[in-house]
C-alpha atoms as a PDB file:
ATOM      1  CA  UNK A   1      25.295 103.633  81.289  1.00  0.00           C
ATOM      2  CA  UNK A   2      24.985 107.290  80.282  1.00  0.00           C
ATOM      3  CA  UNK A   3      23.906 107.784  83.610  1.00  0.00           C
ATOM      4  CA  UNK A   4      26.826 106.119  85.474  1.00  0.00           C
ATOM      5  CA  UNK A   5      28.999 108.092  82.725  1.00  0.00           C
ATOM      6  CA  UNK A   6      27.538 112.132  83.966  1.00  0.00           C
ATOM      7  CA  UNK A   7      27.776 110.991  87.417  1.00  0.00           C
ATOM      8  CA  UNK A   8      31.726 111.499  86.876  1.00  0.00           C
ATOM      9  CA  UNK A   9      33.818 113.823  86.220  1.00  0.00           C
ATOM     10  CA  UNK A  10      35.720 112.566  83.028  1.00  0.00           C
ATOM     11  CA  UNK A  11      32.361 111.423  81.807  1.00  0.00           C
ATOM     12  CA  UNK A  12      30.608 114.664  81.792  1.00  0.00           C
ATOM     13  CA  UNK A  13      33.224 116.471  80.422  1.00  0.00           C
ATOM     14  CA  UNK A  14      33.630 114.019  77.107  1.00  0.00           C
ATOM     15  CA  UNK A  15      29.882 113.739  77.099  1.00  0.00           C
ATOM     16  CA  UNK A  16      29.005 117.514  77.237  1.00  0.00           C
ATOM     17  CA  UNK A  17      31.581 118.362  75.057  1.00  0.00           C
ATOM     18  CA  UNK A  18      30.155 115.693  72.419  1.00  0.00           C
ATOM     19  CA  UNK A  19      26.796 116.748  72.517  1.00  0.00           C
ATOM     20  CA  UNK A  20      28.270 120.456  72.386  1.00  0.00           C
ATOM     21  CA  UNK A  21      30.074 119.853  69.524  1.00  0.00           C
ATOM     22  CA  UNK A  22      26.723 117.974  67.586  1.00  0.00           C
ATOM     23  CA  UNK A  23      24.496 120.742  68.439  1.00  0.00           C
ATOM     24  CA  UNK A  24      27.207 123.246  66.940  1.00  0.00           C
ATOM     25  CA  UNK A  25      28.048 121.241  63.525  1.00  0.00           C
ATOM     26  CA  UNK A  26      23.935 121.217  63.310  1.00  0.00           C
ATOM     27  CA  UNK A  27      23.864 124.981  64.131  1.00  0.00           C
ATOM     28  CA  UNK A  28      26.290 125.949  61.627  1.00  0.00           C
ATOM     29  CA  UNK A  29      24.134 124.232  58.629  1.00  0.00           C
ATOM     30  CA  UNK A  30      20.923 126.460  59.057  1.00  0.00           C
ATOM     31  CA  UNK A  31      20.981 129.628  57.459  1.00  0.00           C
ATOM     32  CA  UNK A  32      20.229 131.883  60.076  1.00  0.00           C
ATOM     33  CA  UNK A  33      18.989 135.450  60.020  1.00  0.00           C
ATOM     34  CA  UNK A  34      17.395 138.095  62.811  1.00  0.00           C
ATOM     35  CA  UNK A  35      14.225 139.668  62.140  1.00  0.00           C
ATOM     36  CA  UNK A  36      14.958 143.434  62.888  1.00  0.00           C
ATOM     37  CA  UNK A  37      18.350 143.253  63.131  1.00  0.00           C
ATOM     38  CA  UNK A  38      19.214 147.024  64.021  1.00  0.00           C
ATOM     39  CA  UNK A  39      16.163 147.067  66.654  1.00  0.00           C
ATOM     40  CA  UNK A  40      17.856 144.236  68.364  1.00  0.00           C
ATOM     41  CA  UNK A  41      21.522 145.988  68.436  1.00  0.00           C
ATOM     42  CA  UNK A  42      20.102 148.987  69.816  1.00  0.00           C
ATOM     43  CA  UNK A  43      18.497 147.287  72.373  1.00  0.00           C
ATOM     44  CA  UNK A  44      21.395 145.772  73.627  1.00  0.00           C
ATOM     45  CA  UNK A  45      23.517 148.672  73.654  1.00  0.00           C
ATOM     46  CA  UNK A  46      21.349 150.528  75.790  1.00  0.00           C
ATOM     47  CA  UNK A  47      20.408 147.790  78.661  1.00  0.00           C
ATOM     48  CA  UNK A  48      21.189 147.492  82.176  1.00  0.00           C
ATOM     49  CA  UNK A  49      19.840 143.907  82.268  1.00  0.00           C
ATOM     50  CA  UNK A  50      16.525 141.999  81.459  1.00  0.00           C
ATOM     51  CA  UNK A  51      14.752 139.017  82.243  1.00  0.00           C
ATOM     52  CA  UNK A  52      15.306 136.817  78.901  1.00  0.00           C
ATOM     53  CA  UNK A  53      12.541 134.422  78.193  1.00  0.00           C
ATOM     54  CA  UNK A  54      11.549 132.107  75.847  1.00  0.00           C
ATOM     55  CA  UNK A  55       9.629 128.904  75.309  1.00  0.00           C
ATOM     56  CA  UNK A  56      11.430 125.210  76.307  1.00  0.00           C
ATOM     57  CA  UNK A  57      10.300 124.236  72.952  1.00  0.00           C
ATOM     58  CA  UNK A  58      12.819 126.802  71.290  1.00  0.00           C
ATOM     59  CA  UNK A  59      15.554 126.190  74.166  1.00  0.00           C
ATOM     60  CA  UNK A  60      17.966 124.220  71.605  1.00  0.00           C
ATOM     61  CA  UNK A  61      18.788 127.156  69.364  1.00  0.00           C
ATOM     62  CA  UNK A  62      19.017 129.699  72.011  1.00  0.00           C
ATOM     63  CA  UNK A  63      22.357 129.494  73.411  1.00  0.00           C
ATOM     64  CA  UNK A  64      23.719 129.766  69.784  1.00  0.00           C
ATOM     65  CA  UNK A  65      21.617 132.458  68.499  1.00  0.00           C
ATOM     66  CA  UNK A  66      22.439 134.798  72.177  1.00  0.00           C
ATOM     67  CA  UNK A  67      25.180 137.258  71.499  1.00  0.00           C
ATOM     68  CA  UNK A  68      28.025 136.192  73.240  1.00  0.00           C
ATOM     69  CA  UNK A  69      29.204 139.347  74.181  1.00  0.00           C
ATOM     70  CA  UNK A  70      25.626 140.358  75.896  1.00  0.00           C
ATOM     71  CA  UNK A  71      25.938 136.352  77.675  1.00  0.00           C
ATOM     72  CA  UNK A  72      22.976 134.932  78.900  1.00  0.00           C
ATOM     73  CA  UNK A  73      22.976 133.413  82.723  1.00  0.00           C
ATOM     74  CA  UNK A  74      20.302 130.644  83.280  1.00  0.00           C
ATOM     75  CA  UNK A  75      19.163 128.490  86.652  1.00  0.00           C
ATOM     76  CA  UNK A  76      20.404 125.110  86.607  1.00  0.00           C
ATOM     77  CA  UNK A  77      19.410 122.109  89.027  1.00  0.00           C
ATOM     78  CA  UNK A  78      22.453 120.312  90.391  1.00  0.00           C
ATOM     79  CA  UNK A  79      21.104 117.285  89.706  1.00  0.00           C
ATOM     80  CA  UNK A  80      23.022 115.136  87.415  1.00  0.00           C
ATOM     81  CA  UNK A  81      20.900 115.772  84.577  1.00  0.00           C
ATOM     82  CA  UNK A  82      21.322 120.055  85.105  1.00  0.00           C
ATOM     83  CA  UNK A  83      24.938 119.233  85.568  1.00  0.00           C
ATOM     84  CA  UNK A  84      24.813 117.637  82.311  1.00  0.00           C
ATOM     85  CA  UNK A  85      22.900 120.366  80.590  1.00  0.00           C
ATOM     86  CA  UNK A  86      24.547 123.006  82.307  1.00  0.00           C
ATOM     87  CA  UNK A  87      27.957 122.257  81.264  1.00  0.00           C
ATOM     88  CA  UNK A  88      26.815 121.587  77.926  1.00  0.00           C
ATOM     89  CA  UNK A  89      25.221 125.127  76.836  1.00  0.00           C
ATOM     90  CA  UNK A  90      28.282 126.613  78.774  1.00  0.00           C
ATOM     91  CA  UNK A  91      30.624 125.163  75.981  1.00  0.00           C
ATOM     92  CA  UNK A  92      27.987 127.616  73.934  1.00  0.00           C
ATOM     93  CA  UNK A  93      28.632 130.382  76.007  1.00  0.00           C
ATOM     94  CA  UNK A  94      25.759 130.606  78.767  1.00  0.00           C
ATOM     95  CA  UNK A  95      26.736 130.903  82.337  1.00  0.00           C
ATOM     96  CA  UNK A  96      25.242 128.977  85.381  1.00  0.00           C
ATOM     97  CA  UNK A  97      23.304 129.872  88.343  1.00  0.00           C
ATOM     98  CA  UNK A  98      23.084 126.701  90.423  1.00  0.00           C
ATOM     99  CA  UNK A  99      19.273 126.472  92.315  1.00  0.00           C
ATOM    100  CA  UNK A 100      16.155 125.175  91.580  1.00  0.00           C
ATOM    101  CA  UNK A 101      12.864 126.477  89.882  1.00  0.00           C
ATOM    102  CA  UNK A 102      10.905 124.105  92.303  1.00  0.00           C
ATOM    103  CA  UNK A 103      13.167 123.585  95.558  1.00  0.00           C
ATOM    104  CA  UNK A 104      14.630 126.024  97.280  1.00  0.00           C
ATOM    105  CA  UNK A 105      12.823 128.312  95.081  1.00  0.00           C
ATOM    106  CA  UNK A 106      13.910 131.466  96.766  1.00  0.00           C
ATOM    107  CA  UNK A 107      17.916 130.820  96.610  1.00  0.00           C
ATOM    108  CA  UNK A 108      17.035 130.461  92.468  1.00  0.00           C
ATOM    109  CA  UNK A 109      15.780 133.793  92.418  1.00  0.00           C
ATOM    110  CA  UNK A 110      18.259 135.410  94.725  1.00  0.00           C
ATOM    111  CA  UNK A 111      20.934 134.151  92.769  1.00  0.00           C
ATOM    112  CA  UNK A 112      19.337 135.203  89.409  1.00  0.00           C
ATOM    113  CA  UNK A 113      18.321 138.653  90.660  1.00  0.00           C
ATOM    114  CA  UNK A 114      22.147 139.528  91.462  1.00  0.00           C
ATOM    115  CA  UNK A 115      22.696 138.888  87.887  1.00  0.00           C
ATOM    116  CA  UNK A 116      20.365 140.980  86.432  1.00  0.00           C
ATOM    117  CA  UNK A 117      21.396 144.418  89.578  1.00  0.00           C
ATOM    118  CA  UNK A 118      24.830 143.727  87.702  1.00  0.00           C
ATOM    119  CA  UNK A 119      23.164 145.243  84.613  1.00  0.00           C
ATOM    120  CA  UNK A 120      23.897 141.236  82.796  1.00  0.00           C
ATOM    121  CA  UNK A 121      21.014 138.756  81.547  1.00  0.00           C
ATOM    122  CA  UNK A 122      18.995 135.814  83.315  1.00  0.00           C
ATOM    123  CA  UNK A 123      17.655 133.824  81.328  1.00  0.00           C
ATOM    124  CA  UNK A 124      14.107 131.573  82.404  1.00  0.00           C
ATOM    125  CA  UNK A 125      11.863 128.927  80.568  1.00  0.00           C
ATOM    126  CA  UNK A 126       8.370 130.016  82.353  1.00  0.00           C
ATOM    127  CA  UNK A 127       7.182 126.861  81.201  1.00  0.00           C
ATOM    128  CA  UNK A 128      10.145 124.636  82.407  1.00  0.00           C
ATOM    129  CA  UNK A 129      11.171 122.468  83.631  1.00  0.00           C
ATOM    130  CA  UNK A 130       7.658 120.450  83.218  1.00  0.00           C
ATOM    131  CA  UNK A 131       5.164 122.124  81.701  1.00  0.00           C
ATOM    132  CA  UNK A 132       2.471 122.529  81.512  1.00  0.00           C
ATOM    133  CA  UNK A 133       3.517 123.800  77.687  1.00  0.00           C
ATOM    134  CA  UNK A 134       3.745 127.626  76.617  1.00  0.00           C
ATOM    135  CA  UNK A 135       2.053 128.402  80.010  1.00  0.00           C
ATOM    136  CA  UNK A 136       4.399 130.571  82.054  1.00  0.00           C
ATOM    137  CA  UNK A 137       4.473 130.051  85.731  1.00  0.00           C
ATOM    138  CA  UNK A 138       4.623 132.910  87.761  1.00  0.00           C
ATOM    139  CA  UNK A 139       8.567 133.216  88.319  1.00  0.00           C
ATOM    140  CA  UNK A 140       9.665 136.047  85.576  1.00  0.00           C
ATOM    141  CA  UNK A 141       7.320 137.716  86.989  1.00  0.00           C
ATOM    142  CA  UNK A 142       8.114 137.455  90.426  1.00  0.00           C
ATOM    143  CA  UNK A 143      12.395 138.164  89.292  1.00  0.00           C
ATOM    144  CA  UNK A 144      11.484 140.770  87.590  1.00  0.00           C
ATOM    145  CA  UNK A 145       9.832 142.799  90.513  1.00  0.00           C
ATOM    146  CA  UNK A 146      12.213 141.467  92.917  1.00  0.00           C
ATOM    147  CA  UNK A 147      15.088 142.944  90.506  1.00  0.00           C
ATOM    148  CA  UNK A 148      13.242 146.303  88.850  1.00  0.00           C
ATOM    149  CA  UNK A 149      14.170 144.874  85.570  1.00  0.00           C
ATOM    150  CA  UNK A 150      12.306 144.624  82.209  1.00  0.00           C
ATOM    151  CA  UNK A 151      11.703 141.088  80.548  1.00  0.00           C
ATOM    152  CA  UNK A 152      12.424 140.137  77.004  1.00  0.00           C
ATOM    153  CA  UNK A 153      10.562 137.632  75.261  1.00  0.00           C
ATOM    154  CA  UNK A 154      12.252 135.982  72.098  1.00  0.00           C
ATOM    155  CA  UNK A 155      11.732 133.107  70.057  1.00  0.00           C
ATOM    156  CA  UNK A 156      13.233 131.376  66.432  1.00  0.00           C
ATOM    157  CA  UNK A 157      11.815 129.387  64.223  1.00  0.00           C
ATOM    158  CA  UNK A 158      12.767 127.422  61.051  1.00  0.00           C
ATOM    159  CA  UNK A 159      11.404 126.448  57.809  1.00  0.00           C
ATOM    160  CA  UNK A 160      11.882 122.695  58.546  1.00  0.00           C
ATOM    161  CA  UNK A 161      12.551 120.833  61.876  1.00  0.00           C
ATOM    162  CA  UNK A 162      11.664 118.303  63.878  1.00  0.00           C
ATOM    163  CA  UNK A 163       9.756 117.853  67.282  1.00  0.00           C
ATOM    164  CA  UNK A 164      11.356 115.732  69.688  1.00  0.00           C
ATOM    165  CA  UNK A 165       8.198 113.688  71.300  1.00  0.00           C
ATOM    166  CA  UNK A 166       7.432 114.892  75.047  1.00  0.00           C
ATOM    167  CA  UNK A 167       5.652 117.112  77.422  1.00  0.00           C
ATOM    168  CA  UNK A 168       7.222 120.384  75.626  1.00  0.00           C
ATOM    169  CA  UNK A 169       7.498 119.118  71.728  1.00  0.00           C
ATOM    170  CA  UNK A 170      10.975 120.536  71.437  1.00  0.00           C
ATOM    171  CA  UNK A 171      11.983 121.617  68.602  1.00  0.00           C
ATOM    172  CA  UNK A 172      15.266 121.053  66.135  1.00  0.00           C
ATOM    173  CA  UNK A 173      16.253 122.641  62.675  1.00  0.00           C
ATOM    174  CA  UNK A 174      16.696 120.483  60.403  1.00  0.00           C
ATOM    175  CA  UNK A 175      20.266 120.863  58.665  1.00  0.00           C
ATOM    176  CA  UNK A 176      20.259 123.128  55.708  1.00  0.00           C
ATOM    177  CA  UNK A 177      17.046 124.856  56.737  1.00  0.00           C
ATOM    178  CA  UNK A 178      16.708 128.679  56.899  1.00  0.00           C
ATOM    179  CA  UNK A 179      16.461 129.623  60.672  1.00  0.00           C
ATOM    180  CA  UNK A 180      14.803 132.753  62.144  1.00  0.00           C
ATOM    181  CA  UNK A 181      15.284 134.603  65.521  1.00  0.00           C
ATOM    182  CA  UNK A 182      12.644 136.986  66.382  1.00  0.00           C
ATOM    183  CA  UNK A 183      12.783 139.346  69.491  1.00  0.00           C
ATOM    184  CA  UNK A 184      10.014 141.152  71.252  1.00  0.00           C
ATOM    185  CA  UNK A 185       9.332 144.477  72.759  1.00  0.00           C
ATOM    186  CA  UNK A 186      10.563 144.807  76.528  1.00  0.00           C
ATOM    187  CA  UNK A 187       7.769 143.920  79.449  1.00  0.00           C
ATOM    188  CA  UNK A 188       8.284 146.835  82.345  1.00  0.00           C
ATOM    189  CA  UNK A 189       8.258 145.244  85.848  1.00  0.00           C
ATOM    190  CA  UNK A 190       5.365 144.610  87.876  1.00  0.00           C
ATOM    191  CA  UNK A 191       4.583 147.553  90.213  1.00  0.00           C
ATOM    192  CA  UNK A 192       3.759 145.469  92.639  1.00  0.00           C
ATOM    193  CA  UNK A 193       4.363 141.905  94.378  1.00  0.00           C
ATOM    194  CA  UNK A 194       0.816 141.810  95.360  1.00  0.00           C
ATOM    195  CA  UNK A 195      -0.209 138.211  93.893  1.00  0.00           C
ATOM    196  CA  UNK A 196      -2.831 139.569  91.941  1.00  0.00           C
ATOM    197  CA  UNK A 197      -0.923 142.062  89.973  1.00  0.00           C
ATOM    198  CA  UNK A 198       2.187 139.140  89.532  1.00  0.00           C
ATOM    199  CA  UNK A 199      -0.789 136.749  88.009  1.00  0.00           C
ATOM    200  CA  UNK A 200      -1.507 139.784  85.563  1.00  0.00           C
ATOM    201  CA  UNK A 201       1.782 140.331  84.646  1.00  0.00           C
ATOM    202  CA  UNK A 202       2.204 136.142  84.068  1.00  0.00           C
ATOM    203  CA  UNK A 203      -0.900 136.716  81.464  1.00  0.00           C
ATOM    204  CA  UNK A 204       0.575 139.187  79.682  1.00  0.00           C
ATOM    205  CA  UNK A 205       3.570 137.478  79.541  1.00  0.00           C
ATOM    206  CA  UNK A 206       1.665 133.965  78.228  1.00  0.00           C
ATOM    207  CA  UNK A 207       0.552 136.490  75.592  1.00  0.00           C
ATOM    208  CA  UNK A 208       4.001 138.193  74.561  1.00  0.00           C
ATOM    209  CA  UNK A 209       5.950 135.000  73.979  1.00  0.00           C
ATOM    210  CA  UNK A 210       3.194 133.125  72.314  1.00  0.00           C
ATOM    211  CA  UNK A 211       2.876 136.166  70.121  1.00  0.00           C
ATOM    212  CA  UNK A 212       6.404 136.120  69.032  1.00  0.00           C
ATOM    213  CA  UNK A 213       6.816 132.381  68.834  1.00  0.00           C
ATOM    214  CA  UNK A 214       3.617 132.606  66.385  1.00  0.00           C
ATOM    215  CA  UNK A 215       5.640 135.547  64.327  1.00  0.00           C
ATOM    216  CA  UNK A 216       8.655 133.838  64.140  1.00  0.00           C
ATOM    217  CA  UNK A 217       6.560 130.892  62.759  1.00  0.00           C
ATOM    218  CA  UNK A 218       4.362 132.745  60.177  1.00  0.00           C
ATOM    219  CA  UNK A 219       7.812 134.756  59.202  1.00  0.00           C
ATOM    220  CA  UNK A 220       9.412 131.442  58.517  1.00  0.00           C
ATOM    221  CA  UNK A 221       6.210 130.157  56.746  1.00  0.00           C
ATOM    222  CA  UNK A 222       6.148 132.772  54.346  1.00  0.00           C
ATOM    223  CA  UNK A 223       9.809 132.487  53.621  1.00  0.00           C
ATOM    224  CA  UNK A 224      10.813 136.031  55.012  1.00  0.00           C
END
């Protein structure tokens, strides 16, 4: 049925808005905060576009927590299912680049890295779309030599939520918790494309966002 109903036009419209409108209602009920708040507003001011990355356990809170203003652009399958998703985290205020992470790889990243030479942010899930879990593949890597850009690793966490069974354990406040967004230091661009150097650069990325998804976890643990 649901699948019949994304398929049209009418139906993805009422359905993304629905599940637009849920995820904002549940949004609005945590208490969120930002770990270094004025670290993070500096750092926004001052770019001229970044790879943003995070884990597809965290991708639920994301496109709320993202500044508007500094809008984050993420690939999108145009299947029916990326249609669905896509036009649902648009009503949040992230815009679409329409490709694929596994075919046609090479019109995904083309279409990403003219986002980030217009000084705006692309947005990836290394570990998406199907895992293996907080193992990045080798992509932010490759966009962010391809484009000269930094990368940004970020991650939240909350006091109390729920993980959705599945290959990534996604994760969802609870309502009422107390939510926390945590962003890392900037990753400089491979100086190379050389595989080797891309597969070092992947490594130290693994290590980056696992590091701040573990902060934002401990933060939230110890109630800071």
């Amino acid at each position: 049925m649901l699948k019949r109903l994304i398929r049209t036009k009418i139906g993805l419209f009422c359905l993304s808005w629905i599940v637009a409108f849920i995820v904002m209602m549940l949004m609005l009920s945590v208490r969120w905060r930002t770990h270094e708040a004025t670290r993070f507003r500096d750092m926004l001011a001052s770019h001229d576009g970044f790879v943003l990355v995070f884990w597809h356990e965290r991708i639920l809170s994301m496109p709320w927590l993202w500044p508007r203003r500094h809008a984050m652009t993420a690939l999108q399958s145009p299947h029916p299912d990326g249609r669905m998703l896509a036009h649902t985290v648009n009503h949040l205020g992230v815009r679409t680049v329409w490709g694929s992470s596994n075919r046609n790889a090479l019109s995904g990243l083309r279409g990403m890295k003219r986002i980030l030479d217009s000084g705006r942010v692309a947005a990836v899930t290394p570990d998406g779309p199907r895992g293996p879990a907080r193992v990045a593949a080798m992509g932010p890597a490759a966009l962010s030599h391809l484009a000269g850009k930094p990368i940004l690793p970020v991650a939240w966490s909350a006091n109390r939520f729920w993980r959705v069974p599945g290959w990534d354990g996604m994760m969802i406040p609870k309502p009422f918790s107390r939510g926390l967004f945590v962003v890392g230091e900037m990753i400089p661009p491979p100086v190379s494309g050389g595989r080797d150097t891309l597969e070092a650069h992947r490594a130290i990325l693994d290590e980056a966002m696992n590091a701040v998804s573990d902060k934002a976890d401990a933060l939230c643990r110890d109630g800071e």
